[in-house]
N, C-alpha and C. Protein backbone atom coordinates (compact mmCIF):
# COMPACT_ATOMS: atom_id res chain seq x y z
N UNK A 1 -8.20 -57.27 -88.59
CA UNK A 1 -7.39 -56.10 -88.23
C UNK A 1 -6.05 -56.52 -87.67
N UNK A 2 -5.05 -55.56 -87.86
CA UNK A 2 -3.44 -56.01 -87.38
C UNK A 2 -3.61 -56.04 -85.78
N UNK A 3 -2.66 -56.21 -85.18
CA UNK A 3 -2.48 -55.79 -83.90
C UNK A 3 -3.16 -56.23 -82.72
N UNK A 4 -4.14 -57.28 -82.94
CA UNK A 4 -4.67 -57.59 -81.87
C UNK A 4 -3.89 -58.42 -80.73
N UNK A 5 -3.72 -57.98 -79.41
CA UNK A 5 -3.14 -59.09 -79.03
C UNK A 5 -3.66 -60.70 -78.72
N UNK A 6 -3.25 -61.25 -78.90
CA UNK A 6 -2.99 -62.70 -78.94
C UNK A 6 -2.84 -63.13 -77.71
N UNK A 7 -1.80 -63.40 -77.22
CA UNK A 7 -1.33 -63.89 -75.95
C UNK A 7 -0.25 -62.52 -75.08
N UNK A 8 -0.12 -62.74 -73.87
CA UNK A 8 0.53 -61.61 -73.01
C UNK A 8 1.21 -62.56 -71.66
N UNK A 9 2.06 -62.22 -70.99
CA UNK A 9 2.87 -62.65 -70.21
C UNK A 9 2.30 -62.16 -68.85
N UNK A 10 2.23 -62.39 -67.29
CA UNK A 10 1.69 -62.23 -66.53
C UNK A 10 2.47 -60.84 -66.17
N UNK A 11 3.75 -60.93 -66.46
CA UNK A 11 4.23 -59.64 -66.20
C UNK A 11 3.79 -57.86 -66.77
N UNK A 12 3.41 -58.60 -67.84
CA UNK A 12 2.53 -57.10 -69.13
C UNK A 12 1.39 -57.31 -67.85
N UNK A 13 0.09 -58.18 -68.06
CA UNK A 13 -0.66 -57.79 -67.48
C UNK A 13 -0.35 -57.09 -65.95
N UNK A 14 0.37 -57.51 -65.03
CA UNK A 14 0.60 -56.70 -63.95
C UNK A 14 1.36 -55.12 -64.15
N UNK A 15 1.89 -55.06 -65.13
CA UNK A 15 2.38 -53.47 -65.63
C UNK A 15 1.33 -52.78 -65.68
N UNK A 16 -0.02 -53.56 -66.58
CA UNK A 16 -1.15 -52.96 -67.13
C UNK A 16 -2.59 -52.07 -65.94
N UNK A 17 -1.86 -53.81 -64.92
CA UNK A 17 -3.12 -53.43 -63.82
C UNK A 17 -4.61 -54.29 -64.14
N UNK A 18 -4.25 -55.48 -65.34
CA UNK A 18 -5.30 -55.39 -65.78
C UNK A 18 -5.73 -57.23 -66.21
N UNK A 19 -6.40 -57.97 -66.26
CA UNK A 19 -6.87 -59.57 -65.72
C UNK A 19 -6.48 -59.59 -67.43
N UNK A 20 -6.15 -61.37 -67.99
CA UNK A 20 -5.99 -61.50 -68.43
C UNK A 20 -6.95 -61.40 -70.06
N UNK A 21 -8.31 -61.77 -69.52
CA UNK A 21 -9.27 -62.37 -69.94
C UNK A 21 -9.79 -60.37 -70.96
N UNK A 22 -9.51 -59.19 -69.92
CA UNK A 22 -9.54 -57.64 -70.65
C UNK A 22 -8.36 -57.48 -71.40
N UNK A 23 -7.64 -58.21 -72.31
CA UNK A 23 -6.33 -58.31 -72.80
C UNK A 23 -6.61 -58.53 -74.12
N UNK A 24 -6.44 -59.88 -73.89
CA UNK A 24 -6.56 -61.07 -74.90
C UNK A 24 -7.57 -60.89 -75.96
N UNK A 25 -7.50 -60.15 -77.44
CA UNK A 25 -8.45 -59.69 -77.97
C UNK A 25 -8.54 -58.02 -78.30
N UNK A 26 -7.67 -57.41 -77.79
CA UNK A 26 -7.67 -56.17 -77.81
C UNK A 26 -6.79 -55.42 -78.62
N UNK A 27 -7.16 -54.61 -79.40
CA UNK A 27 -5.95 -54.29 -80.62
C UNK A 27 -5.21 -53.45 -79.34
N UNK A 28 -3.64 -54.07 -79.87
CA UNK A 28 -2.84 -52.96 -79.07
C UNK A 28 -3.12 -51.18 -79.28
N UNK A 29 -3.61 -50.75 -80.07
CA UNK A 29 -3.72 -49.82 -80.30
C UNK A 29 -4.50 -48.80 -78.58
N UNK A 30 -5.54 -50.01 -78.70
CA UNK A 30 -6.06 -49.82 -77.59
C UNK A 30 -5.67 -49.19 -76.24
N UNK A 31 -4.20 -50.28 -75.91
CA UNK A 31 -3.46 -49.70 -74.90
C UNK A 31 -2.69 -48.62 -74.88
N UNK A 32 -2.31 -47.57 -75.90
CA UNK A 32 -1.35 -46.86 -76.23
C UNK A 32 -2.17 -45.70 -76.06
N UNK A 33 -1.63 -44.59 -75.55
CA UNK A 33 -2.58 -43.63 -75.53
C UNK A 33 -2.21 -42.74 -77.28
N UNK A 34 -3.43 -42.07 -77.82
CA UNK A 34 -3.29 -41.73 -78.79
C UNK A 34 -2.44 -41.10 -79.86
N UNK A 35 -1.28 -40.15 -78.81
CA UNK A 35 -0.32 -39.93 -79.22
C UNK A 35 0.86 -40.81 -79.54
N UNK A 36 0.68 -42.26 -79.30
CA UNK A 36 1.80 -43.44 -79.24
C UNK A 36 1.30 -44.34 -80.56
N UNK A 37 0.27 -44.01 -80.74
CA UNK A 37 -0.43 -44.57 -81.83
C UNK A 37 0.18 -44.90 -83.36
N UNK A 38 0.80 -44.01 -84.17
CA UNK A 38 1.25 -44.01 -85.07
C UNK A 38 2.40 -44.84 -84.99
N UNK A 39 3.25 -44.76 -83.97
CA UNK A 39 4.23 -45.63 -83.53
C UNK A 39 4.26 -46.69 -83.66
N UNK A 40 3.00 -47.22 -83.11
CA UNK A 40 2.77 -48.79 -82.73
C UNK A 40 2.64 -48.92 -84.28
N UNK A 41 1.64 -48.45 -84.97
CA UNK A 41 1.06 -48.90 -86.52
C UNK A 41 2.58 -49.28 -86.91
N UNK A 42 3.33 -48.01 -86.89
CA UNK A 42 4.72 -48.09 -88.09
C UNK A 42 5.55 -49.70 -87.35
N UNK A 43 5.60 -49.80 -86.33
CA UNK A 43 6.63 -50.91 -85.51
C UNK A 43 5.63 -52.06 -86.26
N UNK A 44 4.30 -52.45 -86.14
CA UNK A 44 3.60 -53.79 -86.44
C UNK A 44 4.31 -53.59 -88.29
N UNK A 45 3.66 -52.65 -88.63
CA UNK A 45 4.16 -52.73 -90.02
C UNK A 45 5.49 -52.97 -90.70
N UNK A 46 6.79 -52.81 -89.88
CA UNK A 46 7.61 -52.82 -89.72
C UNK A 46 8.04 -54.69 -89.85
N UNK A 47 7.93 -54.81 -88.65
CA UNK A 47 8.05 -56.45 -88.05
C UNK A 47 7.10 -57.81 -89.01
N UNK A 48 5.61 -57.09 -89.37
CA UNK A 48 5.32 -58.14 -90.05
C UNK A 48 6.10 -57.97 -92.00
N UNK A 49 6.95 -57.07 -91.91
CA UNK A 49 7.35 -57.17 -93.11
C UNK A 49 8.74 -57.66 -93.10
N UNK A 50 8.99 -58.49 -91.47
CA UNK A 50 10.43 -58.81 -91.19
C UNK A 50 11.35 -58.24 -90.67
N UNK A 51 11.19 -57.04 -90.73
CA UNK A 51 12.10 -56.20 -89.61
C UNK A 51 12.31 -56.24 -88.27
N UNK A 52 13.23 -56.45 -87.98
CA UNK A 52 13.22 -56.15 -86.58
C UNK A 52 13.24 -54.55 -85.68
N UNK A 53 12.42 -54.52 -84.84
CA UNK A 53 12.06 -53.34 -84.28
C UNK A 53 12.75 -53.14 -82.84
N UNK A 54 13.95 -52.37 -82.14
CA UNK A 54 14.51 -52.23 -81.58
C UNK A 54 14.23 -50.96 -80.69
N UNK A 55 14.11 -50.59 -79.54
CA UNK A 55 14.55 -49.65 -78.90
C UNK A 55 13.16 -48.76 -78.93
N UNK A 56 11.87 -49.19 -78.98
CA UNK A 56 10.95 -48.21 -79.84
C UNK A 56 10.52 -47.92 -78.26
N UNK A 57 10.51 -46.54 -77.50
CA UNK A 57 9.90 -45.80 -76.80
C UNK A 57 8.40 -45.57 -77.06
N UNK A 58 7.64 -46.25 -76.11
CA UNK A 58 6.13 -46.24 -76.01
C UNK A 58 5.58 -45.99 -74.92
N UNK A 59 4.42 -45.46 -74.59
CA UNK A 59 3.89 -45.22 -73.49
C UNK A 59 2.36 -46.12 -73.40
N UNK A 60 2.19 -46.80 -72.24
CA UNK A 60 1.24 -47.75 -72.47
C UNK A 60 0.45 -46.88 -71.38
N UNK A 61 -1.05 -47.07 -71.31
CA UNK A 61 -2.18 -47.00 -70.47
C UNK A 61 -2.45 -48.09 -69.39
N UNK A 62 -2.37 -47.50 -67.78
CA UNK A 62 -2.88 -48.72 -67.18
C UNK A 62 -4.57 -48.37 -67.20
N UNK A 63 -4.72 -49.51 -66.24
CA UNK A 63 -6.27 -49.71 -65.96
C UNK A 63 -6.64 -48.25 -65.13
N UNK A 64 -5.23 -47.75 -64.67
CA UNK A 64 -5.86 -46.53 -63.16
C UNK A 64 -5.62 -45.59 -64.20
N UNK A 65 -5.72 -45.69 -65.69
CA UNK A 65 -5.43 -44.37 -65.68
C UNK A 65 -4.28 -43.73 -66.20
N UNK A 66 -2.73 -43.93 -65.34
CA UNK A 66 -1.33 -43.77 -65.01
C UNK A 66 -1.00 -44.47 -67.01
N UNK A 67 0.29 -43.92 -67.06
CA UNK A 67 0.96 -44.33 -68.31
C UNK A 67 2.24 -44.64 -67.82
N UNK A 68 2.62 -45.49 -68.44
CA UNK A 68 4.18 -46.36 -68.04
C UNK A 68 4.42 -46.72 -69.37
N UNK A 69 5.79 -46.34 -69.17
CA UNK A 69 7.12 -46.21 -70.31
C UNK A 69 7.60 -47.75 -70.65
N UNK A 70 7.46 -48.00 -71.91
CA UNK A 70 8.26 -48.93 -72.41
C UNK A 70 8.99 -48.49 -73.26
N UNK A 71 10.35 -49.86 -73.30
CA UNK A 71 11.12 -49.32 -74.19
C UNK A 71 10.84 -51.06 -75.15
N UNK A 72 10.10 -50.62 -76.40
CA UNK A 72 9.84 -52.21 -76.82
C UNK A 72 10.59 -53.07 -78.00
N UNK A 73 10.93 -53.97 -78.15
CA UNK A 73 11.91 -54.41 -79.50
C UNK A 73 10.79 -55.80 -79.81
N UNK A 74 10.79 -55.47 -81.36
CA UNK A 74 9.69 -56.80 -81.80
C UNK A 74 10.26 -57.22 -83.20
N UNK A 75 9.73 -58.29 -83.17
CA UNK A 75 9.97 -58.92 -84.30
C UNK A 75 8.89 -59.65 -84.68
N UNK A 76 8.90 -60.37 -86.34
CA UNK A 76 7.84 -60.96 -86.68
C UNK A 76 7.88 -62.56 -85.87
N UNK A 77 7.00 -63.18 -86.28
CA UNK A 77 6.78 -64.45 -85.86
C UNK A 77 6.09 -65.07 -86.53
N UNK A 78 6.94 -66.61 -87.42
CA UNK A 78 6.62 -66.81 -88.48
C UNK A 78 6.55 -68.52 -88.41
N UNK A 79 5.93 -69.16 -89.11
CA UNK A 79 5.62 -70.71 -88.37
C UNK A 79 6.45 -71.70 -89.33
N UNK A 80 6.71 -72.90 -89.93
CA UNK A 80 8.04 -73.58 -90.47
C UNK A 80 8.00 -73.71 -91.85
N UNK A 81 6.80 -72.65 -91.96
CA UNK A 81 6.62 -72.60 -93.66
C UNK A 81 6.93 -71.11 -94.21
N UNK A 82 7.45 -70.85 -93.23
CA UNK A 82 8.05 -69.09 -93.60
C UNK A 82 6.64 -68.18 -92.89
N UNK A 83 5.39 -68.77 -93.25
CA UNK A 83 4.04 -67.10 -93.07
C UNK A 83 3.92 -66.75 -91.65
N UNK A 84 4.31 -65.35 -91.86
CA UNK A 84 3.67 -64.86 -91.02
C UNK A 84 2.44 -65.47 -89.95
N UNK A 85 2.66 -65.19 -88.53
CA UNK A 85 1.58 -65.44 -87.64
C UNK A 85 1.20 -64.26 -86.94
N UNK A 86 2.31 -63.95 -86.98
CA UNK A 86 2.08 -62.58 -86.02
C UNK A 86 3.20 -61.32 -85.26
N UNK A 87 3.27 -60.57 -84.46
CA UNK A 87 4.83 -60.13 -83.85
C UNK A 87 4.46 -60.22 -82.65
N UNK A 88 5.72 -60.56 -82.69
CA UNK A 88 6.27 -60.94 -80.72
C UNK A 88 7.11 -59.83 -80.44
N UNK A 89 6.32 -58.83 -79.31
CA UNK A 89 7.08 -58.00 -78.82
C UNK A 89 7.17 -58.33 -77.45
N UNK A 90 8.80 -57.90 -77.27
CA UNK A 90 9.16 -57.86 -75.62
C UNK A 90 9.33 -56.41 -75.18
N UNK A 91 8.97 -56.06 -74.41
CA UNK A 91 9.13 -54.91 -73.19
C UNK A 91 9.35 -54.51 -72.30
N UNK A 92 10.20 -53.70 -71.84
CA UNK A 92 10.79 -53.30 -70.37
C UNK A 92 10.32 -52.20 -69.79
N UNK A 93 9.87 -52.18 -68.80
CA UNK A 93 9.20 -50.96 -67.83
C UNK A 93 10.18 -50.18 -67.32
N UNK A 94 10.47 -48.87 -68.24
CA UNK A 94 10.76 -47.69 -67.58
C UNK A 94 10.58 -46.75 -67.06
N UNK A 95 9.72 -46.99 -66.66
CA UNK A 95 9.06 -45.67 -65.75
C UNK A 95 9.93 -45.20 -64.80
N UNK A 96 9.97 -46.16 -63.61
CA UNK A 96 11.10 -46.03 -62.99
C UNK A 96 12.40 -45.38 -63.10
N UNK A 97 12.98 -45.70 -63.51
CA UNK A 97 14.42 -45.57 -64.59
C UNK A 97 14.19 -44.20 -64.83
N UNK A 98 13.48 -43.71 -65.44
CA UNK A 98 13.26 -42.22 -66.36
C UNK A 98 12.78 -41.60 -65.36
N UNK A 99 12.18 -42.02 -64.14
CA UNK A 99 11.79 -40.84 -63.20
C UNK A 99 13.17 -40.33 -62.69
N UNK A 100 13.56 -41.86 -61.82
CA UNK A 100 14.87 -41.36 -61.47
C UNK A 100 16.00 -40.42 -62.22
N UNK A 101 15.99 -40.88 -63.93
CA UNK A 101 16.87 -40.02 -64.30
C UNK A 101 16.35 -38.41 -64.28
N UNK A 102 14.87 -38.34 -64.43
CA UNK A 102 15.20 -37.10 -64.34
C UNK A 102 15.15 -35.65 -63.63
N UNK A 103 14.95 -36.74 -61.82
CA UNK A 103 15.11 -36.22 -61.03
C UNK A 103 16.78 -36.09 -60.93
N UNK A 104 17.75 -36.78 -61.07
CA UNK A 104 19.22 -36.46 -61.34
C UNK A 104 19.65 -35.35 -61.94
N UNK A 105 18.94 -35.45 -63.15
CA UNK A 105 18.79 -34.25 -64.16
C UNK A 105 19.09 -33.17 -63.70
N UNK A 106 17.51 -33.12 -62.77
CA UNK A 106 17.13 -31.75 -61.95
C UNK A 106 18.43 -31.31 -60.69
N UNK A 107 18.27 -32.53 -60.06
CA UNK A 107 19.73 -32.06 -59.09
C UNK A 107 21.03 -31.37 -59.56
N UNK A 108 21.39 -31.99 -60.63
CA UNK A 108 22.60 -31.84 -61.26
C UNK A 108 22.32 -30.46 -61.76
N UNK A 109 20.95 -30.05 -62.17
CA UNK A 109 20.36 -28.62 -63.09
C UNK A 109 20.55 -27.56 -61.62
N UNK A 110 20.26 -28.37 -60.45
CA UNK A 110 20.27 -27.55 -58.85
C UNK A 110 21.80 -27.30 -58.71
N UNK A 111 22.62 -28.23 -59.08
CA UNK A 111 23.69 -27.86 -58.70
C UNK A 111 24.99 -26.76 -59.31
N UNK A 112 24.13 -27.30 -60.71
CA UNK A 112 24.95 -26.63 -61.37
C UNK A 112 24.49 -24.82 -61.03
N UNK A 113 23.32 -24.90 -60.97
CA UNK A 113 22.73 -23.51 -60.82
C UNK A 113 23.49 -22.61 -59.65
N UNK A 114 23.81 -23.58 -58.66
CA UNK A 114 24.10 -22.99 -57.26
C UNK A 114 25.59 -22.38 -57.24
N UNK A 115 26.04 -23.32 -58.14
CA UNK A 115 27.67 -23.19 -58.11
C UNK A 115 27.90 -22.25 -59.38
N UNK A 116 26.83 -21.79 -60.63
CA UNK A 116 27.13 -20.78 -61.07
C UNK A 116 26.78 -19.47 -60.21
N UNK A 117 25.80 -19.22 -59.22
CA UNK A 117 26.00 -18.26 -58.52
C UNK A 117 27.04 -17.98 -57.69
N UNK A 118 27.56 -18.86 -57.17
CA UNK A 118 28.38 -19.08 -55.72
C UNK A 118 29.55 -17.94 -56.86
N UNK A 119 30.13 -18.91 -57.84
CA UNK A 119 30.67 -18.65 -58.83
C UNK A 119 30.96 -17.11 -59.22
N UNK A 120 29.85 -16.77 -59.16
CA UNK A 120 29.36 -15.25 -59.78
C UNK A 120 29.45 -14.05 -58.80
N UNK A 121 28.71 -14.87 -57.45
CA UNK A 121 29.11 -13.57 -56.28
C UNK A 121 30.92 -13.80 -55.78
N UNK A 122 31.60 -14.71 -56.23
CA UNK A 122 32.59 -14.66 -55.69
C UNK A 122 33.56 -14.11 -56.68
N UNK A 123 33.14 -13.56 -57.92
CA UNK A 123 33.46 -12.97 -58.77
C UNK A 123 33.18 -10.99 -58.70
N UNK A 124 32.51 -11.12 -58.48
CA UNK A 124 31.42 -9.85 -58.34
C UNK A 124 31.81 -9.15 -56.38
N UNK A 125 32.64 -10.04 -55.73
CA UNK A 125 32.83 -9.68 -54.70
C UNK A 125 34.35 -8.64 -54.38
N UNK A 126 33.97 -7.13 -53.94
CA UNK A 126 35.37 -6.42 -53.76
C UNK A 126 36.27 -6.94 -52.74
N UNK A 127 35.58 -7.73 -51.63
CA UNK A 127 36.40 -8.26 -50.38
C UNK A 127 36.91 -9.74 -51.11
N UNK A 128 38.26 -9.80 -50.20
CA UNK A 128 38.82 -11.39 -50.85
C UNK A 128 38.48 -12.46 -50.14
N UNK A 129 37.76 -13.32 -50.58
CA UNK A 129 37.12 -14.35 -50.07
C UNK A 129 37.99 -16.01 -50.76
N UNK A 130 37.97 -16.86 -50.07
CA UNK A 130 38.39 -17.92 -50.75
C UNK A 130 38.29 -18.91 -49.78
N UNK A 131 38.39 -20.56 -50.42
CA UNK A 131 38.08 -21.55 -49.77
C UNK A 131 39.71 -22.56 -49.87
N UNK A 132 39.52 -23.19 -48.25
CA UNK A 132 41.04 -23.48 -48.67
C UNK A 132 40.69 -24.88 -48.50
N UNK A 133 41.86 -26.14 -48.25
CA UNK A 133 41.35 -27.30 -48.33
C UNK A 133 43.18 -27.87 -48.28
N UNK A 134 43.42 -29.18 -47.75
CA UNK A 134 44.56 -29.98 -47.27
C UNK A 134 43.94 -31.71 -47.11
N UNK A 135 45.21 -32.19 -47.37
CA UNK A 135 45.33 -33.66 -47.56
C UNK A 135 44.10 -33.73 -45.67
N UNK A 136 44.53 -33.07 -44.83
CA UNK A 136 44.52 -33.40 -43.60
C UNK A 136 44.25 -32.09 -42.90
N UNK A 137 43.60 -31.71 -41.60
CA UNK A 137 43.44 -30.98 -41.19
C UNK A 137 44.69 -30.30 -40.38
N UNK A 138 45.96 -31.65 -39.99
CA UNK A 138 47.33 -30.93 -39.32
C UNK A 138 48.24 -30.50 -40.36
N UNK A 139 47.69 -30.54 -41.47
CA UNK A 139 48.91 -30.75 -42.69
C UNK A 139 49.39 -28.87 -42.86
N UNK A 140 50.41 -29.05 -43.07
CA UNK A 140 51.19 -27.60 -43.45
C UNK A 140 50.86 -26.71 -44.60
N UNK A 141 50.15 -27.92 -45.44
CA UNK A 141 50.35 -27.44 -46.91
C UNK A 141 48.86 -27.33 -47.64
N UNK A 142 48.32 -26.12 -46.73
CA UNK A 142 46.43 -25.52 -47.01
C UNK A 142 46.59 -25.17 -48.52
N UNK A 143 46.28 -25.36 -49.14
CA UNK A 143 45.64 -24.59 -50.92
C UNK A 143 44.95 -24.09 -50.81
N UNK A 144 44.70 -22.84 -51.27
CA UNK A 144 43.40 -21.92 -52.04
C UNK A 144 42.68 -23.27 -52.99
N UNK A 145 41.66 -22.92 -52.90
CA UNK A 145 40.34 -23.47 -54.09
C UNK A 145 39.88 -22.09 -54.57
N UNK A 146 38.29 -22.35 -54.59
CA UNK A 146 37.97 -21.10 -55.17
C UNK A 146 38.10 -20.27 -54.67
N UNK A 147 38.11 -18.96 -55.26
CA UNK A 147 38.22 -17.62 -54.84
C UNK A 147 37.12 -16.71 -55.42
N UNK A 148 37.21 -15.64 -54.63
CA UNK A 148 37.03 -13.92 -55.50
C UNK A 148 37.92 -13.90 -56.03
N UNK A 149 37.64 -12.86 -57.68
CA UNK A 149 38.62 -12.31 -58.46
C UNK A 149 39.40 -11.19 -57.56
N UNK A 150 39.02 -10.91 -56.69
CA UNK A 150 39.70 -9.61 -55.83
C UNK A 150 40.82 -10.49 -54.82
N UNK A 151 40.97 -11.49 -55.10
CA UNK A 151 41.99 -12.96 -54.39
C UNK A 151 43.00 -12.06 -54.94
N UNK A 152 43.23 -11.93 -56.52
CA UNK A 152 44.53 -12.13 -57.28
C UNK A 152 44.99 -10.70 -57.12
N UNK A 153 43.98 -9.64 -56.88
CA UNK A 153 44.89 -7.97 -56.70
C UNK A 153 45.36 -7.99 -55.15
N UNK A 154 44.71 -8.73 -54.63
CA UNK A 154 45.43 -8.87 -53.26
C UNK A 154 47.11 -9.91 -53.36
N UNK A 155 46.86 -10.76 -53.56
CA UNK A 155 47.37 -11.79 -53.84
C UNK A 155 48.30 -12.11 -55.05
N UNK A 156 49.79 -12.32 -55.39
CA UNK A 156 50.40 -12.46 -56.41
C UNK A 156 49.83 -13.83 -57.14
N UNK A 157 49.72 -14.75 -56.24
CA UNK A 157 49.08 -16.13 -57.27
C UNK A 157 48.30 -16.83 -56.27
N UNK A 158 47.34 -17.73 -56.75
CA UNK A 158 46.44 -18.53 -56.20
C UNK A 158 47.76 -20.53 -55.75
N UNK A 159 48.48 -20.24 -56.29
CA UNK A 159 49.23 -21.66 -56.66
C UNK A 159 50.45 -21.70 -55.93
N UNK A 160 49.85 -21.71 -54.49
CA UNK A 160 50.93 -21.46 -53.29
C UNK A 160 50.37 -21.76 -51.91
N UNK A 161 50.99 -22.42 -51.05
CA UNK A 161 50.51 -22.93 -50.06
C UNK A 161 49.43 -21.53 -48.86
N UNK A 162 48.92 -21.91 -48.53
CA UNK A 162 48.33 -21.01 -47.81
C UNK A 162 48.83 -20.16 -47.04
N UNK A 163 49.98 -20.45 -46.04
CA UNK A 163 50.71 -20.03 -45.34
C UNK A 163 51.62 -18.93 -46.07
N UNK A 164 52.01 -19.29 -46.87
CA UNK A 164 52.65 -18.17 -47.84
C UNK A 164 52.28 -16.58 -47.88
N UNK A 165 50.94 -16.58 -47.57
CA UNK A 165 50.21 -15.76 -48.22
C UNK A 165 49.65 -14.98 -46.91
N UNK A 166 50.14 -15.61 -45.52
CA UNK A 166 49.59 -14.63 -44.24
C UNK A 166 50.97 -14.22 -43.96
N UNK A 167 50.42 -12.75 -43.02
CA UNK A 167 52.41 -12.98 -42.34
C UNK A 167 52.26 -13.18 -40.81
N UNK A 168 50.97 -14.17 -40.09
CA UNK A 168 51.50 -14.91 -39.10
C UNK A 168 51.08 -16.27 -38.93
N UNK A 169 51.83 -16.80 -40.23
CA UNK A 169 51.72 -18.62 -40.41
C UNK A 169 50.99 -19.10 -38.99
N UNK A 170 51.54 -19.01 -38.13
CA UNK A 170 51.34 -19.84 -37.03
C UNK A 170 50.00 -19.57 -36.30
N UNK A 171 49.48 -18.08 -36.72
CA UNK A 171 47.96 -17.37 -36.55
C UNK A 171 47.08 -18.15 -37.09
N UNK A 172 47.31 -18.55 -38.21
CA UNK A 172 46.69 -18.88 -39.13
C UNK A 172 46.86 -20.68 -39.08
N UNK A 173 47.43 -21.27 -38.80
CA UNK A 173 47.47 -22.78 -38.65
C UNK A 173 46.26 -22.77 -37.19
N UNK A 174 46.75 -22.24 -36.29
CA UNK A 174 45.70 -21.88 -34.80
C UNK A 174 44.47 -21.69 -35.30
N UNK A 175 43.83 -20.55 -36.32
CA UNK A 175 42.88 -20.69 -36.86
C UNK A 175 42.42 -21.78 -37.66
N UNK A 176 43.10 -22.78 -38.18
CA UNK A 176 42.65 -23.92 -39.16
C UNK A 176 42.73 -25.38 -37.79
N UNK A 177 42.99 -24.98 -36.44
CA UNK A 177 42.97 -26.56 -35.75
C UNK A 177 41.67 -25.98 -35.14
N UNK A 178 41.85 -24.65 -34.72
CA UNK A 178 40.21 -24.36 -34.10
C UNK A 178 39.36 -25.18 -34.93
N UNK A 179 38.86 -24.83 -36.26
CA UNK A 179 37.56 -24.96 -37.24
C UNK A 179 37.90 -26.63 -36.93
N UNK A 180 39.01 -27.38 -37.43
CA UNK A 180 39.49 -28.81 -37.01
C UNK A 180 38.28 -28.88 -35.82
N UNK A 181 38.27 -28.44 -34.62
CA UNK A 181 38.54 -28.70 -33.38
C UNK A 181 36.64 -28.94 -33.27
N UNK A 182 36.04 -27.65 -34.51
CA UNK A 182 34.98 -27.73 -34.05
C UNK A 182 33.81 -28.18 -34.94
N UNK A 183 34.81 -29.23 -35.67
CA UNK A 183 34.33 -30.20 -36.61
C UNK A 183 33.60 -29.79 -37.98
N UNK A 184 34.41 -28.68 -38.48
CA UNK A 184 34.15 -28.04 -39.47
C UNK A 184 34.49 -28.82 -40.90
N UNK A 185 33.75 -29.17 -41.78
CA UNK A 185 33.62 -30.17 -42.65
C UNK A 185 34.88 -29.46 -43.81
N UNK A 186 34.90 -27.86 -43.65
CA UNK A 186 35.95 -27.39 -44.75
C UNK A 186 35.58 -26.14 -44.18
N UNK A 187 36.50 -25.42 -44.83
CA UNK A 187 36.83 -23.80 -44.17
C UNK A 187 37.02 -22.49 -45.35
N UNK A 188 35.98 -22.05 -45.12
CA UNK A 188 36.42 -20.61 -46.01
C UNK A 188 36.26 -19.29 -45.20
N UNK A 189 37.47 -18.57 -46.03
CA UNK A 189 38.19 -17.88 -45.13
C UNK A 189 37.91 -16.40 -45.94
N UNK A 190 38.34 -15.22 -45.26
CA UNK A 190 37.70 -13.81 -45.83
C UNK A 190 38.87 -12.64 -45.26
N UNK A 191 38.99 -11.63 -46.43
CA UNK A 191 40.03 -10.69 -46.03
C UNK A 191 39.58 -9.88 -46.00
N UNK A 192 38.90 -8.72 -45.49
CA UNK A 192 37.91 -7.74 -45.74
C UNK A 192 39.57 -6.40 -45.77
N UNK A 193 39.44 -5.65 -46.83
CA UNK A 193 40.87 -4.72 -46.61
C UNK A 193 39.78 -3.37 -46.21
């Protein structure tokens, strides 16, 4: 039969969970859970016909049970008379890797989610709301960021220093050293008419 393994590296067996001696002898098939199966067939078939097998996503079985991600590239292995002996595959454990990514995923899926609402009520809002932001907390020159759409019927343009846009500048700087004062990470601000 194809596929039996042969020899294994101490590192496979510690991926596996599993002594050398329950290895050695075992059609890979074995280790793959059933849905990975066809895979493995097409990659051996592949490699002992000379191909090289690159990038092939597999999921192996440990001893507990648990399945861990490889990503495997094989090739044949052939002795100084050209025949075939067998394929030598190498493998990298991604499990790791792929959890993390797709807990990122999810954050990035959290964030984006949050900031299409934020987005949406500040759209959907009749009072003018907006977030301002400066090189520096003493600096003269506050910008609008986001807003409510109800910013711009109040407001001739968003693309003007902050101060512009009150008529007691100096009220309003007093209000931006307070939030300064009381270690406010950024400041959004509200016009209720």
């Amino acid at each position: 039969p194809r596929g039996i393994v042969a020899m294994c590296n101490p590192s496979f067996l510690s991926t596996l969970g599993m002594k050398r001696e329950a290895v050695i002898g075992l059609e890979l098939a074995e280790l793959v859970p059933p849905e990975s199966r066809p895979a493995v067939k097409s990659m051996l078939d592949a490699a002992l016909l000379g191909q090289s097998v690159e990038g092939l996503d597999l999921h192996l079985s440990t001893s507990g049970g648990n399945r861990v991600e490889i990503i495997l590239n094989a090739t044949v292995r052939k002795d100084k008379s050209g025949r075939v002996l067998g394929v030598v595959g190498v493998g990298q454990d991604v499990t790791q890797v792929r959890r993390q990514e797709a807990e990122a995923e999810n954050l990035i899926r959290e964030k984006d989610t949050v900031a299409d609402k934020y987005a949406r009520a500040l759209d959907n809002l009749t009072d003018v709301v907006f977030e301002v932001s400066a090189a520096s907390w003493d600096s003269k020159d506050w910008r609008v960021g986001e807003h409510s759409a109800s910013f711009l019927q109040l407001f001739p343009t968003d693309d003007a220093p902050l101060l512009d846009f009150v008529q007691e500048p100096e009220a309003m700087l007093h209000l931006l050293q307070s939030a300064r004062d009381a270690n406010f990470a950024h400041c959004e601000m509200g016009v209720v008419r």
